[in-house]
N, C-alpha and C. Protein backbone atom coordinates (compact mmCIF):
# COMPACT_ATOMS: atom_id res chain seq x y z
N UNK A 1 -104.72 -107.49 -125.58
CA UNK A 1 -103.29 -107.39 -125.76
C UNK A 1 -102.73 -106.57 -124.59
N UNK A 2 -101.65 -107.09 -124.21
CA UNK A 2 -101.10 -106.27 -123.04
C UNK A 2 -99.22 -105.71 -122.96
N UNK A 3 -99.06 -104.82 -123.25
CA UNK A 3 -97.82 -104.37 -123.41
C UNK A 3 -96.82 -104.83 -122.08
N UNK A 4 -95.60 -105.56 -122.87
CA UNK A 4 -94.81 -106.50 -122.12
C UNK A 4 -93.97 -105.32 -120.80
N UNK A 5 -93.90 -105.74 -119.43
CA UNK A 5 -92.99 -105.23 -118.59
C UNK A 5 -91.59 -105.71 -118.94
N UNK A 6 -90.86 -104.46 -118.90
CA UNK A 6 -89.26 -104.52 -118.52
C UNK A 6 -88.96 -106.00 -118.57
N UNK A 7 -88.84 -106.37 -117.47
CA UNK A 7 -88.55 -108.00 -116.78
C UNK A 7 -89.19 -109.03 -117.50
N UNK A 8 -90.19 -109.18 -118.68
CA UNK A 8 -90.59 -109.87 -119.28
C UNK A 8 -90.46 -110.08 -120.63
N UNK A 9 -89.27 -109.16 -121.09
CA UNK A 9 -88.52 -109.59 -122.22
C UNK A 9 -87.19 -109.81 -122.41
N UNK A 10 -86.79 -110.25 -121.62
CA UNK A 10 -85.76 -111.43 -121.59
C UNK A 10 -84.57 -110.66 -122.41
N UNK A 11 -84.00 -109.27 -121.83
CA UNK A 11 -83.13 -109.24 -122.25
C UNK A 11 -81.51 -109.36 -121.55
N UNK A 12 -80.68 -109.60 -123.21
CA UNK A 12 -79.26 -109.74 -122.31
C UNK A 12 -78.09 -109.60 -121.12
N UNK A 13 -77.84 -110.17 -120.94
CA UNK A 13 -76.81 -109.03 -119.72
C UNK A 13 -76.04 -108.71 -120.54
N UNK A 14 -75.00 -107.78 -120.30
CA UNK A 14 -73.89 -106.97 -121.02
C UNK A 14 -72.84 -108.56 -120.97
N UNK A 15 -72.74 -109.01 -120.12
CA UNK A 15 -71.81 -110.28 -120.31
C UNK A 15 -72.24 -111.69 -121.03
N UNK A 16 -73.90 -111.83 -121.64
CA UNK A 16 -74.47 -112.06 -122.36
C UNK A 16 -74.47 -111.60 -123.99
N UNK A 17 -74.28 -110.49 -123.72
CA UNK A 17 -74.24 -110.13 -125.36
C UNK A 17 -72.87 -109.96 -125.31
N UNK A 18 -71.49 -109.87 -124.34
CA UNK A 18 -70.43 -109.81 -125.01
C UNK A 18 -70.14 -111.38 -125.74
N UNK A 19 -70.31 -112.49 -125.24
CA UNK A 19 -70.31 -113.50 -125.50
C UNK A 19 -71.40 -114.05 -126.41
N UNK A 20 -72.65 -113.29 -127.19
CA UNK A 20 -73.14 -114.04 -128.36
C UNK A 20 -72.71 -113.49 -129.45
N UNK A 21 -73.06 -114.67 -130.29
CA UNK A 21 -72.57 -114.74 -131.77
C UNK A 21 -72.88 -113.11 -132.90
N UNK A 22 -72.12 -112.50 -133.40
CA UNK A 22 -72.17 -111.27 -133.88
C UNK A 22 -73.01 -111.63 -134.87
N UNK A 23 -73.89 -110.55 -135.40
CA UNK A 23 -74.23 -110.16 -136.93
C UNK A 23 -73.01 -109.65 -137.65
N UNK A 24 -72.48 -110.49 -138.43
CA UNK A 24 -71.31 -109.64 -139.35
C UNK A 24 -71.52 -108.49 -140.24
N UNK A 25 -71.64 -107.41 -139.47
CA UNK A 25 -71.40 -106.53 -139.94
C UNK A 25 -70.96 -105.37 -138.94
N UNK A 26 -70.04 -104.44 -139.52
CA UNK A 26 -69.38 -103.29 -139.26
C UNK A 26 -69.77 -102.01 -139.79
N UNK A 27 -70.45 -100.74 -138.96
CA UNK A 27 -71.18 -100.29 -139.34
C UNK A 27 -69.84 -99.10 -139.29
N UNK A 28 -70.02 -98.02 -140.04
CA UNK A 28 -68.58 -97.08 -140.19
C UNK A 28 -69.05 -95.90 -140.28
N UNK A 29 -68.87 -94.95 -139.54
CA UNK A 29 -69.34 -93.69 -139.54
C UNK A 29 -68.75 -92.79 -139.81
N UNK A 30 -68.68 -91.74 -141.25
CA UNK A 30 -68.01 -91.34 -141.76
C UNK A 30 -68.09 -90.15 -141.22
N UNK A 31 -67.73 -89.05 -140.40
CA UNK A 31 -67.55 -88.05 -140.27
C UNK A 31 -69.17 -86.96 -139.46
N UNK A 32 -69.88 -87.83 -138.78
CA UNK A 32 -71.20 -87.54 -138.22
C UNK A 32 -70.89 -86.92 -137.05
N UNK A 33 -71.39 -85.59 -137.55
CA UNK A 33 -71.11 -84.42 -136.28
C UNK A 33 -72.28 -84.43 -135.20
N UNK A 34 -73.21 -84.62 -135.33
CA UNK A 34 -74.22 -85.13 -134.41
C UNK A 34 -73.76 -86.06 -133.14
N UNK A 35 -73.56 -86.42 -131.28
CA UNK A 35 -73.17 -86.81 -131.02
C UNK A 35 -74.89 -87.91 -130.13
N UNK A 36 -75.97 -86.98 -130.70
CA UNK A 36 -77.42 -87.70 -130.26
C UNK A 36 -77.21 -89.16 -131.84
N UNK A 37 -77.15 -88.69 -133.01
CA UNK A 37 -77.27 -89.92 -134.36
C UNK A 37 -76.30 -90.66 -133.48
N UNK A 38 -74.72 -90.56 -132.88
CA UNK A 38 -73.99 -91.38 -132.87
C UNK A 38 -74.36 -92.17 -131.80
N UNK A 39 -74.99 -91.92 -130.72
CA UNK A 39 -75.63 -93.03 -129.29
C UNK A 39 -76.57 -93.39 -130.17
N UNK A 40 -77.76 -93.12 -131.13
CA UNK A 40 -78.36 -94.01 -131.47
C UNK A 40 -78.01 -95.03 -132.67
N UNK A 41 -77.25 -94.51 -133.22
CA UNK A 41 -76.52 -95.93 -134.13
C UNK A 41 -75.93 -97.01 -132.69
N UNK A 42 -75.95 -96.42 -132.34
CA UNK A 42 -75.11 -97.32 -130.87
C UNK A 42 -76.42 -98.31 -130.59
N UNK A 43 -77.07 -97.67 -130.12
CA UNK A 43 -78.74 -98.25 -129.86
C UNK A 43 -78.80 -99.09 -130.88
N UNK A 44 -79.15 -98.84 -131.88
CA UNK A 44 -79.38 -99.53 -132.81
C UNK A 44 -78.53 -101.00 -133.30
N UNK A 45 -76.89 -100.72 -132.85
CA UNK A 45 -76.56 -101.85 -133.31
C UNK A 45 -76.27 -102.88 -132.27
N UNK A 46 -76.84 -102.08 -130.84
CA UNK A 46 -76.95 -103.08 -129.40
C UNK A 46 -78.18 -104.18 -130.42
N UNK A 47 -79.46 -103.05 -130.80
CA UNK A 47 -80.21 -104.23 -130.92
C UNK A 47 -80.03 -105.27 -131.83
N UNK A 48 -79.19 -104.98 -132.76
CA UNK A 48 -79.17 -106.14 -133.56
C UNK A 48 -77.87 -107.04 -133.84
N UNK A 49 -77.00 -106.73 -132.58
CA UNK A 49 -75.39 -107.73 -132.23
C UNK A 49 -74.79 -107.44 -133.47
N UNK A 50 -74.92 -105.84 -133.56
CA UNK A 50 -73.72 -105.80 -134.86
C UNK A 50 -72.28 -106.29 -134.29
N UNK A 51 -71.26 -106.40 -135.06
CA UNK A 51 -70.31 -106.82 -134.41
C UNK A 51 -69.40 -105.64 -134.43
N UNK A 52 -69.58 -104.58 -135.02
CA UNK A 52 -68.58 -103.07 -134.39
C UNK A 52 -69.43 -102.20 -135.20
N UNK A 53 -68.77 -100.70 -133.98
CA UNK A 53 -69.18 -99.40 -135.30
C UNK A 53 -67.91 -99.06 -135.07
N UNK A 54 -67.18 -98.16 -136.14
CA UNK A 54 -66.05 -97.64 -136.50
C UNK A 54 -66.22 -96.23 -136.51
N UNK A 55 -65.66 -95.63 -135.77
CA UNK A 55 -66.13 -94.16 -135.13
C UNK A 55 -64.67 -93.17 -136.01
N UNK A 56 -64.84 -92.42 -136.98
CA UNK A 56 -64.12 -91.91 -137.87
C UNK A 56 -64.25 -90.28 -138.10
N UNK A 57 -62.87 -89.67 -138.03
CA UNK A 57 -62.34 -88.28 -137.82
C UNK A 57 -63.16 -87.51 -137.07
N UNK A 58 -64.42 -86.46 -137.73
CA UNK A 58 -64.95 -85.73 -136.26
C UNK A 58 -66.05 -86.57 -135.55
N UNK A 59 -66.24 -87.70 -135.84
CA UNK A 59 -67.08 -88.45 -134.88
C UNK A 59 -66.69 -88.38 -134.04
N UNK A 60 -67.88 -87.86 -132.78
CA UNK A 60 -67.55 -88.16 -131.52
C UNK A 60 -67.54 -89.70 -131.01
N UNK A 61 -66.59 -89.87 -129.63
CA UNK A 61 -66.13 -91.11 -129.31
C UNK A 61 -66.48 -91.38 -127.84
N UNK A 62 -67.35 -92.48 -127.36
CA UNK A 62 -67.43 -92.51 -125.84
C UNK A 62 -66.10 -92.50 -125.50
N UNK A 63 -65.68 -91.70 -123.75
CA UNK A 63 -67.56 -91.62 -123.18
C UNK A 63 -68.00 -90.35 -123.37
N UNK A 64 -68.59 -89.85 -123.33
CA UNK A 64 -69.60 -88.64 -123.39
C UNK A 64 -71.02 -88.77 -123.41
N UNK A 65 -71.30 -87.74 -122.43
CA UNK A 65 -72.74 -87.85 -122.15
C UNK A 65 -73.97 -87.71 -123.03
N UNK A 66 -73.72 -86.55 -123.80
CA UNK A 66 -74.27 -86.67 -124.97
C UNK A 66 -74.42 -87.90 -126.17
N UNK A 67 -73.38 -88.71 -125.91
CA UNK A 67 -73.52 -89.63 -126.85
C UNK A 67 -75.16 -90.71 -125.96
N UNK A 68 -74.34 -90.85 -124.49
CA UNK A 68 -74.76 -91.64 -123.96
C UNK A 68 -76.36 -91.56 -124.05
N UNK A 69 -77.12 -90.04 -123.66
CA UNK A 69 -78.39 -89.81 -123.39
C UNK A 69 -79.12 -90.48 -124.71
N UNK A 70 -78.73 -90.91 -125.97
CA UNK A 70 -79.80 -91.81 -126.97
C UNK A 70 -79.38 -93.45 -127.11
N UNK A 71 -77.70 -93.26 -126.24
CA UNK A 71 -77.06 -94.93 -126.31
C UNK A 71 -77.96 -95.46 -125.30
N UNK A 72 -78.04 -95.26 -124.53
CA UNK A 72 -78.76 -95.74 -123.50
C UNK A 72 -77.91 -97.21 -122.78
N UNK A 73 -76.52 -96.83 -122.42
CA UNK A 73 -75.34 -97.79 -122.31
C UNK A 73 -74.90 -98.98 -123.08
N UNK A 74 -75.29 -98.69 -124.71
CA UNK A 74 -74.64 -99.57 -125.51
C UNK A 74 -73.71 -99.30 -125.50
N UNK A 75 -73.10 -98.23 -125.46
CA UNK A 75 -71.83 -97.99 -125.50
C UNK A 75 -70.58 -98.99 -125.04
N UNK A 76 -71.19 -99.39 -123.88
CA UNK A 76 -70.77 -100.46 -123.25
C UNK A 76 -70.48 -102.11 -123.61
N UNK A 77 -71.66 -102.25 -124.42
CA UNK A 77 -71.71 -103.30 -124.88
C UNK A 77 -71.33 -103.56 -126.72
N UNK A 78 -71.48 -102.46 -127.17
CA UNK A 78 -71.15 -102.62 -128.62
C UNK A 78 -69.38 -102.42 -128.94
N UNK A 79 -68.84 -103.65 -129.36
CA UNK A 79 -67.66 -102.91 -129.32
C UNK A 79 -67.53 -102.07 -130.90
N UNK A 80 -66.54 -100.94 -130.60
CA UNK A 80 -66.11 -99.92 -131.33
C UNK A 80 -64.85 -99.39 -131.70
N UNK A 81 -64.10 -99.05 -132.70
CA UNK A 81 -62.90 -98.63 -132.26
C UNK A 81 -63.05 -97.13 -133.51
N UNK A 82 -61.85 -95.87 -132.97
CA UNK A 82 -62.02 -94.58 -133.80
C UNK A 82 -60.38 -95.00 -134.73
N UNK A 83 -60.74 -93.94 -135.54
CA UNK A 83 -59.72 -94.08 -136.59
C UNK A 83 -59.60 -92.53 -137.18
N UNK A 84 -58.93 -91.95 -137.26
CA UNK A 84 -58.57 -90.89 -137.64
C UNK A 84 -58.99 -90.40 -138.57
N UNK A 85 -59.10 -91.25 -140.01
CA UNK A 85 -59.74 -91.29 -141.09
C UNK A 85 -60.40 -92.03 -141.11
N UNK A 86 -61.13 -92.35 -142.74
CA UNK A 86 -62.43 -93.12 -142.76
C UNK A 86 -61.56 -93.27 -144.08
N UNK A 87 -60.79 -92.90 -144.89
CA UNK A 87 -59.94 -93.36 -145.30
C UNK A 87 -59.10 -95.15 -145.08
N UNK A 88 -58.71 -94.65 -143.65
CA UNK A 88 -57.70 -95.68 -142.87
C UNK A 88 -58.40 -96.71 -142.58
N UNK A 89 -60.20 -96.28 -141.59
CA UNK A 89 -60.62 -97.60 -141.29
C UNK A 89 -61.46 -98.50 -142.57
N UNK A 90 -61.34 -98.21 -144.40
CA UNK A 90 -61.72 -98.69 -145.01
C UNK A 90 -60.16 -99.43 -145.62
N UNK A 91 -59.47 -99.05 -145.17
CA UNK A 91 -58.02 -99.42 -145.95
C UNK A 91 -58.16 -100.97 -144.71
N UNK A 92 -57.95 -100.54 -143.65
CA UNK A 92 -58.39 -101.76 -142.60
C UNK A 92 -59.47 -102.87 -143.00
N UNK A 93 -60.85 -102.48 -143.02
CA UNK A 93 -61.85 -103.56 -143.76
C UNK A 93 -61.31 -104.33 -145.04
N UNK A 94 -61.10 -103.72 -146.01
CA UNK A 94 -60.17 -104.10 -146.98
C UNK A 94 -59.21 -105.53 -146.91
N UNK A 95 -58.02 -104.75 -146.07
CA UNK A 95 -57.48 -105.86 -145.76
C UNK A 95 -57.66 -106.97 -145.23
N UNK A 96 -59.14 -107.03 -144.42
CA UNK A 96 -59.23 -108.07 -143.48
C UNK A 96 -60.65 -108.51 -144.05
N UNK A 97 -60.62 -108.17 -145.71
CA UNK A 97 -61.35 -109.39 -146.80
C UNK A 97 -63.32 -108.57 -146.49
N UNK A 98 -63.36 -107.53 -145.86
CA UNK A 98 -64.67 -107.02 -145.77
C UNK A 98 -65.26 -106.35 -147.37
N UNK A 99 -66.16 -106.75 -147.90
CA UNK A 99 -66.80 -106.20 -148.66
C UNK A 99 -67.46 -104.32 -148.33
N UNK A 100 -67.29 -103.33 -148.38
CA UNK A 100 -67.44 -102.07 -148.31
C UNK A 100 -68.76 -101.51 -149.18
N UNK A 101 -69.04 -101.04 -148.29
CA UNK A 101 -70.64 -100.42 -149.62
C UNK A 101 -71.17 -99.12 -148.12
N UNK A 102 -70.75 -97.89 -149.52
CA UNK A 102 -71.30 -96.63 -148.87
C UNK A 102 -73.01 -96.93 -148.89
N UNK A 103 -73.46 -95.98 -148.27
CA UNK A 103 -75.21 -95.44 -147.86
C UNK A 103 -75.55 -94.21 -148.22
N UNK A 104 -75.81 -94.54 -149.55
CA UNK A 104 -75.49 -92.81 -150.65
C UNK A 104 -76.42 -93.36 -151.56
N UNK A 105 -76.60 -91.43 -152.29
CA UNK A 105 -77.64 -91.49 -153.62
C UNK A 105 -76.39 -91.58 -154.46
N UNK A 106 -76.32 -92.41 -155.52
CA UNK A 106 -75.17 -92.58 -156.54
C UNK A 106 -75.63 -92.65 -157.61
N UNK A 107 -75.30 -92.57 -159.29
CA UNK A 107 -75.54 -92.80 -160.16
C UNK A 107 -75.50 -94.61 -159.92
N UNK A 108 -74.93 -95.00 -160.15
CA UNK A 108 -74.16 -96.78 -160.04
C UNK A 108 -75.47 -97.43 -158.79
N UNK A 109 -75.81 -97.06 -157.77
CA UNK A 109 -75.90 -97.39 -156.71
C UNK A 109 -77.23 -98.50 -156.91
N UNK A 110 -77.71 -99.41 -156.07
CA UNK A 110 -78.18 -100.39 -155.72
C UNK A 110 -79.25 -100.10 -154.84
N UNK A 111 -80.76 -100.18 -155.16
CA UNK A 111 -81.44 -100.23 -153.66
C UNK A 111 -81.79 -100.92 -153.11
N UNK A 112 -81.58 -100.76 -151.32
CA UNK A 112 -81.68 -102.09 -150.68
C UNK A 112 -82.45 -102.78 -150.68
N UNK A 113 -83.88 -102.76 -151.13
CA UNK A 113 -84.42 -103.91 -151.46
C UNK A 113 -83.91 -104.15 -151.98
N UNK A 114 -83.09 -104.06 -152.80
CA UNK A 114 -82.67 -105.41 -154.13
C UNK A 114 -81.06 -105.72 -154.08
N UNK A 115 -80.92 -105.07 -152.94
CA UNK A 115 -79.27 -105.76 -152.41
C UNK A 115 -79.44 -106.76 -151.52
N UNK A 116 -78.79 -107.83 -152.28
CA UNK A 116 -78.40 -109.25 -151.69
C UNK A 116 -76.46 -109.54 -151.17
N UNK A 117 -76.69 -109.31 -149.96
CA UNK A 117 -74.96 -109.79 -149.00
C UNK A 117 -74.65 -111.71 -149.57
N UNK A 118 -73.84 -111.59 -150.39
CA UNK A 118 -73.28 -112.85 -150.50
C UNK A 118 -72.97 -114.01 -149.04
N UNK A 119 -73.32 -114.68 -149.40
CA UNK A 119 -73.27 -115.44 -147.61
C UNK A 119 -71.76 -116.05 -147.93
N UNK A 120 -71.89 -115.94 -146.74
CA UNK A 120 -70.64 -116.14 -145.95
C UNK A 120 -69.64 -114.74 -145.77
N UNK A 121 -69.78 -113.94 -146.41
CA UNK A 121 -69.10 -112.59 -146.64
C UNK A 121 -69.24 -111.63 -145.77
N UNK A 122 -67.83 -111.21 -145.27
CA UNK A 122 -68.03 -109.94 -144.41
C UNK A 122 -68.70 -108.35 -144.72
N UNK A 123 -69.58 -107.63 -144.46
CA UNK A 123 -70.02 -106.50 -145.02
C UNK A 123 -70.11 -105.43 -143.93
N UNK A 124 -69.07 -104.23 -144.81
CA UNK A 124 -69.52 -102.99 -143.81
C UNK A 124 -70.17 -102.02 -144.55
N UNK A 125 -70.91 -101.29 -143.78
CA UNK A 125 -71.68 -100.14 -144.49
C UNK A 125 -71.13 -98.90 -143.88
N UNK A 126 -70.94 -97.88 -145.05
CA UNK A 126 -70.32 -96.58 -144.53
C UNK A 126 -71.92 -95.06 -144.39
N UNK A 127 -71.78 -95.04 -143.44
CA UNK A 127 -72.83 -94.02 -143.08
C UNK A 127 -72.05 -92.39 -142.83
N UNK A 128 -72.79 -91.54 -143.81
CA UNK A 128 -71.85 -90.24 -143.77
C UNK A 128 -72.23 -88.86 -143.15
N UNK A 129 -71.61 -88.06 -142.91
CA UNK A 129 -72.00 -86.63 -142.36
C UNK A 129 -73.58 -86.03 -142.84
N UNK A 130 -74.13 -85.35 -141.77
CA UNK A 130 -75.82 -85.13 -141.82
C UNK A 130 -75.59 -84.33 -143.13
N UNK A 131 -74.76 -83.03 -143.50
CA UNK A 131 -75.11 -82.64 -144.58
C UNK A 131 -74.86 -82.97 -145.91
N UNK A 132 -73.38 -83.42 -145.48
CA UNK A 132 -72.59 -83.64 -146.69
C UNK A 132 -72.59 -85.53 -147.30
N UNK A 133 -73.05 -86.09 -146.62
CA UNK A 133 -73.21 -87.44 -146.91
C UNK A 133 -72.11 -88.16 -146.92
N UNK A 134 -71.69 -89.13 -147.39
CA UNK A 134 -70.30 -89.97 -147.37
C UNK A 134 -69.47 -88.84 -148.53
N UNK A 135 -68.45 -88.83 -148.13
CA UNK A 135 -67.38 -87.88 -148.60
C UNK A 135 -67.09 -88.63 -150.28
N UNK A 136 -67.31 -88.43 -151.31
CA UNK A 136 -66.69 -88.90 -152.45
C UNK A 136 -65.61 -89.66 -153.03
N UNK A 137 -64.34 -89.45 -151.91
CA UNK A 137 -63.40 -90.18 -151.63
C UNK A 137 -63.03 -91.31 -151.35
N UNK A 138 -64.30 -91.39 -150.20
CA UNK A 138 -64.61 -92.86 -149.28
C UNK A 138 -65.51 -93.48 -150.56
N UNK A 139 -67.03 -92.93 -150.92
CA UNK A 139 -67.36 -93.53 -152.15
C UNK A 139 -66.62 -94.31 -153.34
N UNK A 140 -65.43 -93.39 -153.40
CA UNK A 140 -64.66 -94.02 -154.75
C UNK A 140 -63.83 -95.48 -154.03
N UNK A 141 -63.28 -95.84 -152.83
CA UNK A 141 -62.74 -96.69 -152.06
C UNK A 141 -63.95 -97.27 -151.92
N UNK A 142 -65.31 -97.89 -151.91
CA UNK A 142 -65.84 -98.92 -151.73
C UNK A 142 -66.16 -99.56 -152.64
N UNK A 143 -66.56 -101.30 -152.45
CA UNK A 143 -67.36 -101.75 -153.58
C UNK A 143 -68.27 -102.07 -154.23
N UNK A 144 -69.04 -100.82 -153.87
CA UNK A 144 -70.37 -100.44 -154.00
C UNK A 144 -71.38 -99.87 -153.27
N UNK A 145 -72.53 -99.09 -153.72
CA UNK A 145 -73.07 -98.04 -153.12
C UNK A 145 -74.98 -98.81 -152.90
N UNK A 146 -75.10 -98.71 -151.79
CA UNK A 146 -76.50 -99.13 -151.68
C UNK A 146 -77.24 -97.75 -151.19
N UNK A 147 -78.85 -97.75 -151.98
CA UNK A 147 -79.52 -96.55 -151.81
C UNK A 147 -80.91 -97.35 -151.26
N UNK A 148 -81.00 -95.86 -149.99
CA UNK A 148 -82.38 -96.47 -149.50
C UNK A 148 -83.41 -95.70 -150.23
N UNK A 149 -84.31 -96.31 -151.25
CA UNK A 149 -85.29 -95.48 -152.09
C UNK A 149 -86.63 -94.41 -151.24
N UNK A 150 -86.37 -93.29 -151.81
CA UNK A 150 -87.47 -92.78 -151.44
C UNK A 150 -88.07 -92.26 -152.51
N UNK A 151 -89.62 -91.53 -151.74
CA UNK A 151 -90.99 -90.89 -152.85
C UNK A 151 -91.10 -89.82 -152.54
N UNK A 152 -90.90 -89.30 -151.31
CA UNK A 152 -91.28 -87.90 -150.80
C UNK A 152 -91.12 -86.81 -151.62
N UNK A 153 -90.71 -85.44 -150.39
CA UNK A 153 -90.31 -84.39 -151.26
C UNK A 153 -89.17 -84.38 -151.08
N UNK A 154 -88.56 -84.38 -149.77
CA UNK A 154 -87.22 -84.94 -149.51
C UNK A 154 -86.31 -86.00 -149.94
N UNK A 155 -85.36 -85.47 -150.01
CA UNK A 155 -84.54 -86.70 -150.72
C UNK A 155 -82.95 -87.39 -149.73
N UNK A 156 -83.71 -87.27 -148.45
CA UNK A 156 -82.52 -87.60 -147.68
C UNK A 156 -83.18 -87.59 -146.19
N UNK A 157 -82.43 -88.59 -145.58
CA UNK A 157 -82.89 -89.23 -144.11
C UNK A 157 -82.16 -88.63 -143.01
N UNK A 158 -82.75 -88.61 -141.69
CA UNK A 158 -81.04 -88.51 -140.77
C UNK A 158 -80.26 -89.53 -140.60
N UNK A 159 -79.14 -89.73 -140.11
CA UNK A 159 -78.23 -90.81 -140.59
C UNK A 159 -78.56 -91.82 -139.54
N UNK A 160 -79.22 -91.15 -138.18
CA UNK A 160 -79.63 -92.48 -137.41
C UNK A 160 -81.00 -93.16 -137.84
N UNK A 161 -82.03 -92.70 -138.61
CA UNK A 161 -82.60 -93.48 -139.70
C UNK A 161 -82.07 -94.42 -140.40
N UNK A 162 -81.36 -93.82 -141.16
CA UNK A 162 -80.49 -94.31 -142.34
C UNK A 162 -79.66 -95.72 -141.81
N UNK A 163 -79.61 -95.51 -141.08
CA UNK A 163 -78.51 -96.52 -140.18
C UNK A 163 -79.88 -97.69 -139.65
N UNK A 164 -80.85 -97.28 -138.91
CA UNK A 164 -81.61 -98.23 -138.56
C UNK A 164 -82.13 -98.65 -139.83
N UNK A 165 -82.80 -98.35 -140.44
CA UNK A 165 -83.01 -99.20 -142.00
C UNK A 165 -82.34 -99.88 -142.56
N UNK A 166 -81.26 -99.77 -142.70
CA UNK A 166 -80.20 -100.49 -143.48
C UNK A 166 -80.17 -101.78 -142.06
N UNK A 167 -79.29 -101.39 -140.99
CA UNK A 167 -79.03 -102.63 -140.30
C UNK A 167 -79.75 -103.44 -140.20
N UNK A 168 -81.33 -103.19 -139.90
CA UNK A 168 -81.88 -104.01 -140.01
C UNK A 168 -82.58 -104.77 -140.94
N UNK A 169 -82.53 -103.87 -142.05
CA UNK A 169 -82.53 -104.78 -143.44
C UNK A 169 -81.59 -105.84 -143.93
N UNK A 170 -80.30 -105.65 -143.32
CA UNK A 170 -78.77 -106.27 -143.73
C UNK A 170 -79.05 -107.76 -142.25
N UNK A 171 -79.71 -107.35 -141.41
CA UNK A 171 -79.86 -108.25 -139.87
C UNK A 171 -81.00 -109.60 -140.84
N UNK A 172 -81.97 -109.05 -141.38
CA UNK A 172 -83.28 -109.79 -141.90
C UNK A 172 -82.63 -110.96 -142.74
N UNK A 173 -81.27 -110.20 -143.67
CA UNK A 173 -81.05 -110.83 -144.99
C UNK A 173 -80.15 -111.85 -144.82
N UNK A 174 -79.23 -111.15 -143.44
CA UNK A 174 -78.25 -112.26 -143.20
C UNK A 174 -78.27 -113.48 -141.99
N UNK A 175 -79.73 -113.56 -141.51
CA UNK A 175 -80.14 -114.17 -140.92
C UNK A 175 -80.94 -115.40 -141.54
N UNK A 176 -81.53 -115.07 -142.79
CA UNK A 176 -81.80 -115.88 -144.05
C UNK A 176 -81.23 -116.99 -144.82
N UNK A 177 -79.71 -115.92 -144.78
CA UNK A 177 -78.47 -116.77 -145.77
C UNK A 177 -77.74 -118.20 -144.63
């Protein structure tokens, strides 16, 4: 076995991936003070053509270098837009027919193995602050809560975990449908 060079995996140009077909989904970042989690949700949703992240109240916002040193110039290529609240940019999804589901431990909540995205349906996932998790507020505004199960001793991920698990669990499922 021989580990592939650079040049031999065939990846996109930035004018390549602005022009392919999105994974529908909108990834929403609720208030993540970390500006290393926020380049790698970036990373993360270069790799899998999410079609936005929604960068909300103290999220930091490219450009910044700090974001950049884990984006590794997705920044560039993922489009994004900030919103003041996380409030506002779920009042936005909403309107424009997106199904909403926080990334929280909930009483109610769903785990992603056993969450199925209705096809054809738009879905965003709300990812929340390292300590405080998705704000309760935003919880009560979605329609529904998916939990990533754990066994440990810990009972909680960092959110750029949290974020790569899910997307690419949500990338697997809606590539299926």
């Amino acid at each position: 076995m021989r580990k592939l060079l650079n040049e031999e995996l065939n990846r996109k140009t930035v004018d390549e991936f602005k022009k392919s077909s999105k994974t529908p989904i909108i990834v929403v970042l609720d208030n993540v003070r970390s500006l290393h989690n926020v380049g790698s949700v970036f990373r993360t949703a270069d790799a899998f053509l999410v079609d936005s992240l929604y960068l909300c109240g103290i999220t930091g916002t490219p450009p910044n270098k700090e974001i950049q040193k884990t984006a590794l110039g997705s920044t560039v290529t993922v489009n994004w837009a900030y919103y003041k609240t996380t409030i506002e940019a779920i009042q936005q999804l909403k309107r424009s027919d997106f199904k909403v589901y926080a990334i929280e431990q909930a009483d109610a909540s769903i785990n992603l193995d056993q969450f199925q995205p209705a096809p054809q349906k738009k879905i965003a996932v709300v990812f929340g602050h390292e300590v405080k998790g998705v704000d309760q507020e935003i919880v009560n505004l979605c329609d529904g809560v998916i939990e990533i199960p754990q066994v440990g001793t810990k009972h909680s991920l960092n959110v750029a975990v949290s974020a790569g698990i899910v997307i690419w669990d949500l990338f697997l499922k809606l590539q299926r449908n």
